[in-house]
N, C-alpha and C. Protein backbone atom coordinates (compact mmCIF):
# COMPACT_ATOMS: atom_id res chain seq x y z
N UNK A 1 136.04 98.90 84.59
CA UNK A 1 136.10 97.51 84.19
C UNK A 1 136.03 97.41 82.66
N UNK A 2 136.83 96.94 82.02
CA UNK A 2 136.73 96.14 80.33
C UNK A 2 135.20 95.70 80.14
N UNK A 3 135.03 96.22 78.99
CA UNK A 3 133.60 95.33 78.64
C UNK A 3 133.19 93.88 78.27
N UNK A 4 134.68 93.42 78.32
CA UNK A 4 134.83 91.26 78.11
C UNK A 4 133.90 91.23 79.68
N UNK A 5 134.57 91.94 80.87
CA UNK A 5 134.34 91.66 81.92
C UNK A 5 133.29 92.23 82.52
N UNK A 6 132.33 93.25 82.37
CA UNK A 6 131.03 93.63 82.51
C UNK A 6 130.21 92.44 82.09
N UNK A 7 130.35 92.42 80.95
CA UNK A 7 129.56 91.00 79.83
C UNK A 7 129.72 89.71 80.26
N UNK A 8 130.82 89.18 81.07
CA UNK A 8 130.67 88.05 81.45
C UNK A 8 130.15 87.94 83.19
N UNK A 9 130.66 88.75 84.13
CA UNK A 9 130.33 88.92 84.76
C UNK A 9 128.39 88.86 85.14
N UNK A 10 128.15 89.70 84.19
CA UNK A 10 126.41 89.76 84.24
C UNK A 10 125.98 88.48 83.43
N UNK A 11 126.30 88.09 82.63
CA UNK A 11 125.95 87.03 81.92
C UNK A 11 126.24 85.66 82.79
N UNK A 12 127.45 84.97 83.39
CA UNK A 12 127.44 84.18 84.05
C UNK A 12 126.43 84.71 85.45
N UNK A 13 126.12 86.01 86.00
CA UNK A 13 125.92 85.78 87.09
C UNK A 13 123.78 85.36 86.82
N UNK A 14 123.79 85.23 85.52
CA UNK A 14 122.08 84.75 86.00
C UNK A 14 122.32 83.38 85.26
N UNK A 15 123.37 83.09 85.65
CA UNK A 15 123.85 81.45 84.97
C UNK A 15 123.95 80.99 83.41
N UNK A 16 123.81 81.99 82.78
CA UNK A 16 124.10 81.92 81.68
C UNK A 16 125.77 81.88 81.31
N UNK A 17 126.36 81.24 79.71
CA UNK A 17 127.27 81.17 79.01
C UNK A 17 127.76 82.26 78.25
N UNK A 18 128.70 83.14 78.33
CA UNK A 18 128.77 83.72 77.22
C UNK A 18 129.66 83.11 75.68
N UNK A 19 128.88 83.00 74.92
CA UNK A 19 129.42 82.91 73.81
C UNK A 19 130.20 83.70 72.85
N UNK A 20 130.01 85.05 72.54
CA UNK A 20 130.54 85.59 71.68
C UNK A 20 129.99 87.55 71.91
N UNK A 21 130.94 87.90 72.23
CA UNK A 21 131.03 89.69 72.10
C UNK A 21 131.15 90.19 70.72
N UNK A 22 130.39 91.24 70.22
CA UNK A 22 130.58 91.55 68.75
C UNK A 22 130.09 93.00 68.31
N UNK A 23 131.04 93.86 68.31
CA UNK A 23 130.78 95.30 68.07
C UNK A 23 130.83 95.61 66.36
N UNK A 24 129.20 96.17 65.99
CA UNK A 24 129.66 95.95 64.93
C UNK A 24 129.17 97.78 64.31
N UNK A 25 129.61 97.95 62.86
CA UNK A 25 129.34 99.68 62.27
C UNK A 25 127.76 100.32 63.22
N UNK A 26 127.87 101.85 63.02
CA UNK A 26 126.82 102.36 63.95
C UNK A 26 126.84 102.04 65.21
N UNK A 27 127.75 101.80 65.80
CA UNK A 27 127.23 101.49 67.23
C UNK A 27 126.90 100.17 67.96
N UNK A 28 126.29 99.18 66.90
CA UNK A 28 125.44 98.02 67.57
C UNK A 28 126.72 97.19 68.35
N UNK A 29 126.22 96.56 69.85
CA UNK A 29 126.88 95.62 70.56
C UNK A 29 125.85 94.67 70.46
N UNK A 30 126.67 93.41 70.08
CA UNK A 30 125.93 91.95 69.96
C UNK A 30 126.58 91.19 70.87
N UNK A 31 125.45 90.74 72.00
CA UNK A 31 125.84 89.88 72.78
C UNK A 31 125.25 88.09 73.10
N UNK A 32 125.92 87.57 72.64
CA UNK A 32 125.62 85.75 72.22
C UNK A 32 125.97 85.01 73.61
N UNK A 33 124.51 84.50 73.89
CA UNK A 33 124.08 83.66 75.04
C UNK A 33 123.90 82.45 74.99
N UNK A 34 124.30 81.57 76.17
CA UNK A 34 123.77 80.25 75.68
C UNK A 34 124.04 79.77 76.95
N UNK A 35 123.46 78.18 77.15
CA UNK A 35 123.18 77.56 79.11
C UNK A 35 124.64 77.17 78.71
N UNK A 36 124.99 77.00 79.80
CA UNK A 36 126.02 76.57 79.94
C UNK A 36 126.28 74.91 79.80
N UNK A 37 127.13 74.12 79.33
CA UNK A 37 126.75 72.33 78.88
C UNK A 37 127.18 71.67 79.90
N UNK A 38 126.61 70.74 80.11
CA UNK A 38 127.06 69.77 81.46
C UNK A 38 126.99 68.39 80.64
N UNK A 39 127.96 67.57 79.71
CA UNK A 39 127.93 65.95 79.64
C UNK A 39 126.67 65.46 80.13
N UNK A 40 125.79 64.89 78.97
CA UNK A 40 125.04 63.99 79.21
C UNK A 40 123.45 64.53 79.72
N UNK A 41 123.55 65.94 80.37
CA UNK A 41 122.32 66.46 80.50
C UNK A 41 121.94 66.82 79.34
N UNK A 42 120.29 67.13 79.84
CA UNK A 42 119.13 67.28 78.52
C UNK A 42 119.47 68.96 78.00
N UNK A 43 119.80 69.15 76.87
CA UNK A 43 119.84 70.25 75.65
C UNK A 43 119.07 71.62 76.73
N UNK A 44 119.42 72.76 77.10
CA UNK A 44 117.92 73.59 77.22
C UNK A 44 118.44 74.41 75.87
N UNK A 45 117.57 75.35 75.88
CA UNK A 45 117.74 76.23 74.61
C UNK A 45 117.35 78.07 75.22
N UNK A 46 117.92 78.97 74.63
CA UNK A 46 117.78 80.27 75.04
C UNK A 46 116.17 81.09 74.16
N UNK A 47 115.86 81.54 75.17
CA UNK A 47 114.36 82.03 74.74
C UNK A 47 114.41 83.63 75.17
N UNK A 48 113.41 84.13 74.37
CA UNK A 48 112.99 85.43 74.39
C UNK A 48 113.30 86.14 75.91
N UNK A 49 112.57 85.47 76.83
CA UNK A 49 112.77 85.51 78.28
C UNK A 49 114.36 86.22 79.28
N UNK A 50 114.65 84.93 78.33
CA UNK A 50 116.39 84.61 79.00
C UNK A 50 117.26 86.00 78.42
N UNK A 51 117.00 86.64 76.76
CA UNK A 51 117.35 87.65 76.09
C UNK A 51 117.30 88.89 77.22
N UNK A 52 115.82 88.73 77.46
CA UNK A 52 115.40 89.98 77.87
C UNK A 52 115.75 90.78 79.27
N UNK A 53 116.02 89.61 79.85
CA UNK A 53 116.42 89.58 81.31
C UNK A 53 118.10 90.15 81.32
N UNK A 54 118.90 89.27 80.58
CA UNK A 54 120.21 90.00 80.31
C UNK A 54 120.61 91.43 79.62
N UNK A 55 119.23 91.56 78.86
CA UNK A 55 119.58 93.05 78.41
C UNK A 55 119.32 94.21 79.44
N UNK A 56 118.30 93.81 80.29
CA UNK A 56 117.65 94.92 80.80
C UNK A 56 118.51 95.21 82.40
N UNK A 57 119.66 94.00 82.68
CA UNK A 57 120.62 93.99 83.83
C UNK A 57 121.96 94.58 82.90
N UNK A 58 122.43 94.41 81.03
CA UNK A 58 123.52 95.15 80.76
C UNK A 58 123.20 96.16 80.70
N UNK A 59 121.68 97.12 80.13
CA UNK A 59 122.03 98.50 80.17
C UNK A 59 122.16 99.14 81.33
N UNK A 60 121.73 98.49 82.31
CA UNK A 60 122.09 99.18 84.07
C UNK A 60 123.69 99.11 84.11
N UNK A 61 124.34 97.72 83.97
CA UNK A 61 125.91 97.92 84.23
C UNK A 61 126.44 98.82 82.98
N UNK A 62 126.38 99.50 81.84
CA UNK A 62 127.15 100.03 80.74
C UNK A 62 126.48 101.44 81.51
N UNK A 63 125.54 101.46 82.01
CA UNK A 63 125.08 102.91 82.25
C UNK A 63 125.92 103.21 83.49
N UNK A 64 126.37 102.41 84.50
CA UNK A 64 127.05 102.38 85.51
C UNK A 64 128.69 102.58 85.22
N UNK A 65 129.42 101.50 84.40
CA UNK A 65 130.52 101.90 83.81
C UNK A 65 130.85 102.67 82.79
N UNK A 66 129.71 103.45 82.35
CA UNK A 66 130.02 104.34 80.74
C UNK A 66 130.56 103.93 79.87
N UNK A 67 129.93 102.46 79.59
CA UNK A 67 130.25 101.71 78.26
C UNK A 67 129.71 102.55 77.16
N UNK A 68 130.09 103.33 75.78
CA UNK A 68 129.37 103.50 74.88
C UNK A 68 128.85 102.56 73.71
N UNK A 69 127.55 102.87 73.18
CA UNK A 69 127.42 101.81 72.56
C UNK A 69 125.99 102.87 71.57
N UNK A 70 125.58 102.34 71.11
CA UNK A 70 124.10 102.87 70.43
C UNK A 70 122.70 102.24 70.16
N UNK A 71 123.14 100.76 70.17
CA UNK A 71 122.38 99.90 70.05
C UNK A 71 123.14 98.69 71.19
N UNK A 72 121.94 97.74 71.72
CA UNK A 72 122.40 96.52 72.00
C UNK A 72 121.36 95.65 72.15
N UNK A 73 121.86 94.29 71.73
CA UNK A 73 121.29 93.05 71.05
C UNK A 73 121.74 91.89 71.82
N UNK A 74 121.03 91.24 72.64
CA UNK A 74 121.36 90.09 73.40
C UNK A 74 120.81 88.70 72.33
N UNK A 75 121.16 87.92 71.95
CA UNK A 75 120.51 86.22 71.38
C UNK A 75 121.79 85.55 71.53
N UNK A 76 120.80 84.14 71.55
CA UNK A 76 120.73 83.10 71.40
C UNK A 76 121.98 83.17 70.18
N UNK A 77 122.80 81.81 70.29
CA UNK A 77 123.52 81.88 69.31
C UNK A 77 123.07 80.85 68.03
N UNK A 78 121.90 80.46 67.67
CA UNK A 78 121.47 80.45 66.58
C UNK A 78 121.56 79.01 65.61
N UNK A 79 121.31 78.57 64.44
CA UNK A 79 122.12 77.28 64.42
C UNK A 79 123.31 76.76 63.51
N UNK A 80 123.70 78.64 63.68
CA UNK A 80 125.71 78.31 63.44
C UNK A 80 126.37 79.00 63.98
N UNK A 81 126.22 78.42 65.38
CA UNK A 81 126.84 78.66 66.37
C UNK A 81 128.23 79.06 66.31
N UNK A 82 129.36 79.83 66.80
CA UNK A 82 130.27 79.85 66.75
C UNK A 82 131.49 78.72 67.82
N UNK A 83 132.07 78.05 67.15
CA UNK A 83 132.63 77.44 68.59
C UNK A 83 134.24 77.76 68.33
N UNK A 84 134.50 78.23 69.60
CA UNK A 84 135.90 78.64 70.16
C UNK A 84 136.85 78.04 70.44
N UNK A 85 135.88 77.53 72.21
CA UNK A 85 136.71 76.72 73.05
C UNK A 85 136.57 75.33 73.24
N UNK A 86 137.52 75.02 73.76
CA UNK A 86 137.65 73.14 73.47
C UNK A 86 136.37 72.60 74.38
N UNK A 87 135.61 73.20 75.10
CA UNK A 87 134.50 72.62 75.90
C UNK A 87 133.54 72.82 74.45
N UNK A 88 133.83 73.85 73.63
CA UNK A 88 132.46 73.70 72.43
C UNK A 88 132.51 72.88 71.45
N UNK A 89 133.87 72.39 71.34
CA UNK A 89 134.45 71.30 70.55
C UNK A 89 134.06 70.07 70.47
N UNK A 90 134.43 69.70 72.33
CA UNK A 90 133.69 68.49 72.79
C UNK A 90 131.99 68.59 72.55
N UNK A 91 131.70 69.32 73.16
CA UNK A 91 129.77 69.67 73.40
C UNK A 91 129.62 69.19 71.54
N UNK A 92 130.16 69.98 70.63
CA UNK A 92 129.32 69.70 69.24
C UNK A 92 129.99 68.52 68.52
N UNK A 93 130.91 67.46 69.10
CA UNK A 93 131.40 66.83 68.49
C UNK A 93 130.24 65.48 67.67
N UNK A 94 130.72 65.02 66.35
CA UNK A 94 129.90 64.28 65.56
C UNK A 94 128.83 65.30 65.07
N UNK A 95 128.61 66.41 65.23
CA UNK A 95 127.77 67.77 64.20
C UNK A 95 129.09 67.74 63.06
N UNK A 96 127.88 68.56 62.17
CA UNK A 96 128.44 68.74 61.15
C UNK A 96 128.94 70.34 60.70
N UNK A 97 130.18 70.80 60.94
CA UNK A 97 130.61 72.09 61.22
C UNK A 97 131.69 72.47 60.00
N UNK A 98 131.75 74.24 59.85
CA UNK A 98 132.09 74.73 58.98
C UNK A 98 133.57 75.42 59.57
N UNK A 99 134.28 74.73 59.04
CA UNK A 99 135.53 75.35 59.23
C UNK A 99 136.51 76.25 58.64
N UNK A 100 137.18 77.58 58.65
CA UNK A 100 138.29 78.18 58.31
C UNK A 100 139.38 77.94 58.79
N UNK A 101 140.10 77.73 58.14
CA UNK A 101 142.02 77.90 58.62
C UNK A 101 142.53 78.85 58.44
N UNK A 102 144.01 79.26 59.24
CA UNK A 102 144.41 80.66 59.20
C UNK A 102 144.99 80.65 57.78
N UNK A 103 145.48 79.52 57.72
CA UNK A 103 146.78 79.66 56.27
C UNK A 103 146.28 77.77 55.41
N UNK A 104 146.13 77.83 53.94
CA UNK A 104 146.07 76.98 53.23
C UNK A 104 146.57 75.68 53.86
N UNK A 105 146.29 74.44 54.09
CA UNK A 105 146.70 73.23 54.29
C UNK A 105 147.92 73.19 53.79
N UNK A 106 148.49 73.81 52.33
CA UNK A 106 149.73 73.63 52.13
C UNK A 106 150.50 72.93 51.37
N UNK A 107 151.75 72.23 51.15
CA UNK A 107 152.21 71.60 50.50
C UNK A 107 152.82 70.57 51.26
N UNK A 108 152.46 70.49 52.68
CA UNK A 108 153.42 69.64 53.17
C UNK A 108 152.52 68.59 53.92
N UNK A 109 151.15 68.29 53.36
CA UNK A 109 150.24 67.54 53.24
C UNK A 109 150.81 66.25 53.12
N UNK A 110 150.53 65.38 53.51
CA UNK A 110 150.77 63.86 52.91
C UNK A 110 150.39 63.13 51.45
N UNK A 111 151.02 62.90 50.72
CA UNK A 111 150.54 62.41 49.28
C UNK A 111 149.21 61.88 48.96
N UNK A 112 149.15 61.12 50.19
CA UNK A 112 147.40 60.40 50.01
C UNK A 112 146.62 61.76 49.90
N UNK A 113 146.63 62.69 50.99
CA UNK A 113 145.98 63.34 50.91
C UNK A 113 145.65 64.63 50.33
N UNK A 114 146.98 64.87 49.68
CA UNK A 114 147.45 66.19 48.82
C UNK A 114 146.92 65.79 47.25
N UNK A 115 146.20 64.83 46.65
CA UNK A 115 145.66 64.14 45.51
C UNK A 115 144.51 64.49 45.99
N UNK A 116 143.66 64.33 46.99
CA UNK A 116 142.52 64.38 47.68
C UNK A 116 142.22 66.04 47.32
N UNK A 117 142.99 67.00 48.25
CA UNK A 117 142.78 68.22 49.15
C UNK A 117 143.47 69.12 48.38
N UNK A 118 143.00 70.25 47.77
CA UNK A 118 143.51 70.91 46.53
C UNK A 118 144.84 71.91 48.32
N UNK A 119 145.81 72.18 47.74
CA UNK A 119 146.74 72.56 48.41
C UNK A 119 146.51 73.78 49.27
N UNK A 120 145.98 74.97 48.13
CA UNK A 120 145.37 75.85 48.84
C UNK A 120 144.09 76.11 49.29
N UNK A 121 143.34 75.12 49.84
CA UNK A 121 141.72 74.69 50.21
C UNK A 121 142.12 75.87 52.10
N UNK A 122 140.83 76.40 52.40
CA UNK A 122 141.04 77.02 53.54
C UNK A 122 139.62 76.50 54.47
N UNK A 123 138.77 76.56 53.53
CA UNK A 123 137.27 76.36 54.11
C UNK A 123 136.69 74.95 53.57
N UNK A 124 136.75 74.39 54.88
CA UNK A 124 136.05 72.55 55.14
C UNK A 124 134.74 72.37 55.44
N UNK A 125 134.04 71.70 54.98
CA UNK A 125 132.91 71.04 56.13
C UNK A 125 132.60 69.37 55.72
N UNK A 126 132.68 69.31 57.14
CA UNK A 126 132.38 67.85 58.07
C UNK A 126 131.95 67.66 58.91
N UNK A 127 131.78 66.35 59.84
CA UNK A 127 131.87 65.75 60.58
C UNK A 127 133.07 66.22 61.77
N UNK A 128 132.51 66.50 63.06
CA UNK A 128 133.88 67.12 64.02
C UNK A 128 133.42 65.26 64.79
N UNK A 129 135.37 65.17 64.87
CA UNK A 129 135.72 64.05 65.14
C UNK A 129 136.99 64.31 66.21
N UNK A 130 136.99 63.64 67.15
CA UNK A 130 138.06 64.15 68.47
C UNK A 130 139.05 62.97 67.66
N UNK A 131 140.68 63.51 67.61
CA UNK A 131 141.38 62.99 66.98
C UNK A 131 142.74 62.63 68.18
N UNK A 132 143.56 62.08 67.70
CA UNK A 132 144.84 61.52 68.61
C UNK A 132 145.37 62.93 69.06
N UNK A 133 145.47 63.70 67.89
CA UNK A 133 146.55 65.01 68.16
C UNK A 133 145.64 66.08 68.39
N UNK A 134 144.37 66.04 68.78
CA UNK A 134 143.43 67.04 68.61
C UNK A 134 142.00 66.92 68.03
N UNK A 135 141.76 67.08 66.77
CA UNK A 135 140.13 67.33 66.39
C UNK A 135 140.33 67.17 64.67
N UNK A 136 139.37 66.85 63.91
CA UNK A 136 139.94 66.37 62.73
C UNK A 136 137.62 66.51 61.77
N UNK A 137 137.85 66.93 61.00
CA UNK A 137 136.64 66.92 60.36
C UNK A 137 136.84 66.02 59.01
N UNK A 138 135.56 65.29 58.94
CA UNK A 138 135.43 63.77 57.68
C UNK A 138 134.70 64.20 56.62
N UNK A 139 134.78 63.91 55.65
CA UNK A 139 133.72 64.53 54.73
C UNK A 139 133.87 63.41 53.28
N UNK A 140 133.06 63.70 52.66
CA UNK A 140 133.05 63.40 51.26
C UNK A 140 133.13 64.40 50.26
N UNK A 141 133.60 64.78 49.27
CA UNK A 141 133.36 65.62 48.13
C UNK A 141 132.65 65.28 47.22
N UNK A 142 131.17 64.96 47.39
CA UNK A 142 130.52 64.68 46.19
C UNK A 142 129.44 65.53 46.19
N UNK A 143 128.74 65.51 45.20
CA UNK A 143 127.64 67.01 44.63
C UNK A 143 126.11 66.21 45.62
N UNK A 144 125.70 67.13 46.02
CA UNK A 144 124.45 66.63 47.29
C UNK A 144 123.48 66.32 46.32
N UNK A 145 122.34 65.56 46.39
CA UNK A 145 121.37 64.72 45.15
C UNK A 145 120.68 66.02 45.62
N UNK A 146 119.76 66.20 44.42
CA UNK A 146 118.55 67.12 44.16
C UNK A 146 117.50 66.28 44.58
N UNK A 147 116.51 67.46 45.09
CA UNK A 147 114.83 66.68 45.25
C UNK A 147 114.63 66.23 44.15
N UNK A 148 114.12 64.85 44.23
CA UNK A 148 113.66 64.03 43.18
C UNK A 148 114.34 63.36 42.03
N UNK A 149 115.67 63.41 42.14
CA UNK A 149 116.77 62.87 41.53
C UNK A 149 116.87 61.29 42.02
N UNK A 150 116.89 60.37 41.03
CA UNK A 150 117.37 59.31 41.78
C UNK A 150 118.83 59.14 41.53
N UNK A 151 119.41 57.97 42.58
CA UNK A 151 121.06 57.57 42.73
C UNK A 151 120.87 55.82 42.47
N UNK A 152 121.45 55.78 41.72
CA UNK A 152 121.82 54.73 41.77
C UNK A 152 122.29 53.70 42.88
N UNK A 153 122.39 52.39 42.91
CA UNK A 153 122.43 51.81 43.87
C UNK A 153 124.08 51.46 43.68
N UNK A 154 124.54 51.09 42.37
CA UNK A 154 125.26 50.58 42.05
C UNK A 154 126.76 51.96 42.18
N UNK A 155 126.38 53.15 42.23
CA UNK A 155 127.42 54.38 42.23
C UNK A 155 127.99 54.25 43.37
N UNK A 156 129.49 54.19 43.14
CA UNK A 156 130.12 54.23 44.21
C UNK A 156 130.51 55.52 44.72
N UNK A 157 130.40 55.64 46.21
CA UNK A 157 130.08 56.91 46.98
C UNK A 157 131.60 57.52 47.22
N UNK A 158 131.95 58.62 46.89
CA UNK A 158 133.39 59.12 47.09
C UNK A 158 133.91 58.99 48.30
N UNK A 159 135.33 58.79 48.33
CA UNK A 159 135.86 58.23 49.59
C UNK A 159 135.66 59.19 50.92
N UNK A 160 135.88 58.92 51.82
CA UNK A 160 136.15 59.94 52.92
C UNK A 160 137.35 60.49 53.81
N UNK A 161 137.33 61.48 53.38
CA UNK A 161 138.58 62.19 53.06
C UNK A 161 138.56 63.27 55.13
N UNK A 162 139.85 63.28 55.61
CA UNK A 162 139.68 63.76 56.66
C UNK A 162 141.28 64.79 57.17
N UNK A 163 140.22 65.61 57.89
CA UNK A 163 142.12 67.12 58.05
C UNK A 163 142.20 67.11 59.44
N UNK A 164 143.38 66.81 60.18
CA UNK A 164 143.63 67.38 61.27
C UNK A 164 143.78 68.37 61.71
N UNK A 165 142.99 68.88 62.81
CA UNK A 165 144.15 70.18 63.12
C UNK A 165 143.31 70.14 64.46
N UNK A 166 144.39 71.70 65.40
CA UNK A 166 144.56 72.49 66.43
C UNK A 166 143.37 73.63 66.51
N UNK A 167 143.49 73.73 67.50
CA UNK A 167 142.55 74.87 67.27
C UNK A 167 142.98 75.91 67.04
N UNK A 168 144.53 76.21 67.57
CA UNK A 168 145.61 77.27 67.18
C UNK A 168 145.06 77.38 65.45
N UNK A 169 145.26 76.40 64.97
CA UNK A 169 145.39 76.77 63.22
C UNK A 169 143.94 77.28 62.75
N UNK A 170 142.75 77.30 63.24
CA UNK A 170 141.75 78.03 62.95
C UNK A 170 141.65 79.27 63.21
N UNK A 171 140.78 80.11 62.15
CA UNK A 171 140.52 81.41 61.99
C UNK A 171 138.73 81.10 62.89
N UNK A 172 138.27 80.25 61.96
CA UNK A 172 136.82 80.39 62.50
C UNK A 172 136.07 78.85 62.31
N UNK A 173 135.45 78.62 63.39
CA UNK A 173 134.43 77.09 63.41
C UNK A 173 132.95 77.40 63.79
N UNK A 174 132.16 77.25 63.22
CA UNK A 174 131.02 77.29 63.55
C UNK A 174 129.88 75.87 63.02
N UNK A 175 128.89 75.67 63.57
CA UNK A 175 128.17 74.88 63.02
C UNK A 175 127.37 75.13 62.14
N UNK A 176 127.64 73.99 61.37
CA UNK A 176 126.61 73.92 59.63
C UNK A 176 125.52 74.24 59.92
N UNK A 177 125.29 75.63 59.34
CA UNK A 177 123.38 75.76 59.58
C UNK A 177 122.42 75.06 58.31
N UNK A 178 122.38 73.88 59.03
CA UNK A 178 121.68 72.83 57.63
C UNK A 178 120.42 72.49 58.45
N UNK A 179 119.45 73.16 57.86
CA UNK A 179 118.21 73.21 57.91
C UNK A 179 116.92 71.85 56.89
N UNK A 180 116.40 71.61 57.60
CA UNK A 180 115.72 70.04 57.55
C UNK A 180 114.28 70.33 57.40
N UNK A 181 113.37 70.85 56.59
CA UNK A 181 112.23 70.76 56.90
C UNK A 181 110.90 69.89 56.95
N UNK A 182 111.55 68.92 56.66
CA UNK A 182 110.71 67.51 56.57
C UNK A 182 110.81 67.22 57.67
N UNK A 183 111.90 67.03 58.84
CA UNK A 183 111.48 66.86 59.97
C UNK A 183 112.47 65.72 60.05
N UNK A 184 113.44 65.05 58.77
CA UNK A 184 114.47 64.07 58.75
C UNK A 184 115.63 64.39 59.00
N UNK A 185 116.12 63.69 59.92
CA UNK A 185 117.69 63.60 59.65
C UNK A 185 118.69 63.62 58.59
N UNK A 186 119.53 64.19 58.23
CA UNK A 186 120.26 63.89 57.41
C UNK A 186 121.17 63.03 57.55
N UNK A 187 121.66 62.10 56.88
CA UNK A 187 122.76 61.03 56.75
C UNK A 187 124.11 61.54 57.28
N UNK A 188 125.21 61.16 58.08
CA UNK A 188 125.97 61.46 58.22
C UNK A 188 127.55 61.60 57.10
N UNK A 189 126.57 60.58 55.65
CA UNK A 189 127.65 60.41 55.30
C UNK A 189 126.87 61.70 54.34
N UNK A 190 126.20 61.63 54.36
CA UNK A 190 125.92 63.05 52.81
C UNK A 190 126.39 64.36 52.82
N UNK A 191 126.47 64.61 54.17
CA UNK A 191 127.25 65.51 54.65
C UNK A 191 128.92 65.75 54.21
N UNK A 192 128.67 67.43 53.35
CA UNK A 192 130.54 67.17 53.24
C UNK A 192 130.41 68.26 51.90
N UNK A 193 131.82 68.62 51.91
CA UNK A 193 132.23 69.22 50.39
C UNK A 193 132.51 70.37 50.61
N UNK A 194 133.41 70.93 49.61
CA UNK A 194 133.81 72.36 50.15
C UNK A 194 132.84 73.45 49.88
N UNK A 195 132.71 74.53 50.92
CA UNK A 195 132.18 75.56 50.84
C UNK A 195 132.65 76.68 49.97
């Protein structure tokens, strides 16, 4: 058996998601877990537990199929997540996510937005927004305020600027690992600018 199919196999069968297979130098196999999403149910989250249980059922199946490997690493996928498929699209939609494209936006941009969006821009972050033709991220380009900086009331806030695309045209999406330690939300509109 392929090791996509060892890995999902054992992974869906204690009801878990697989997220992401990842062989990386020396040997190490990284394997990314997560519950599976159901609309509207409550969040669970992957714990030490859930890790441990899937590792200790893959080294029985790799020892069974003579997977080689040297190391292996079961987690949680963390909070920049990778998203793939259009069920992770939907699940993180209105987060604020980091996007790659395969090839530059281009020249064949629309004028409004080719003044906006430097031509060869590859890497976005926004707002994921379900769009007419697909999926589309919002953002602002303005410099994020420093602790203890004040803003004016009267500054007008840069427009919001937004890219369509496919999921075909991505290289890689994952979610913004934007970390909060006050315990606040961040604004939806502060969010934004190129990486």
């Amino acid at each position: 058996m392929a090791l996509q199919e060892i890995v999902e196999q054992t992974v869906t069968g204690f009801g878990y998601e697989l997220v992401e297979i990842e062989r990386s130098a020396g040997g190490l196999l990284r394997i990314t877990i997560d519950f599976p999403w159901t609309p509207g149910a409550e969040q669970q989250f992957i714990n030490v537990e859930d890790c441990e249980k899937v590792t200790r059922q893959l080294h029985f199946a790799f020892e069974v199929d003579a997977v080689e490997y040297r190391r292996l690493e079961v987690s949680s996928p963390g909070i920049d997540r990778p998203l793939k498929r259009e069920q992770d699209f939907e699940r993180f939609a209105g987060e604020v996510v980091d996007i790659t494209l395969k090839a530059p936006i281009g020249k064949d941009v629309g004028a409004a937005a080719a003044n906006a969006v430097h031509a060869n821009r590859k890497k976005f972050r926004g707002t994921l927004e379900r769009a007419p033709a697909g999926w589309q991220i919002v953002w602002r380009d303005e410099p994020a305020v420093k602790p203890g900086q004040k803003v004016s009331r009267k500054r007008v806030p840069a427009p919001l600027q937004a890219l369509g695309f496919t999921l075909d045209e991505l290289r890689e999406a994952r979610l913004a690992p934007i970390v909060d330690f006050k315990g606040r939300k961040a604004r939806a509109t502060a969010a934004g600018g190129e990486i």
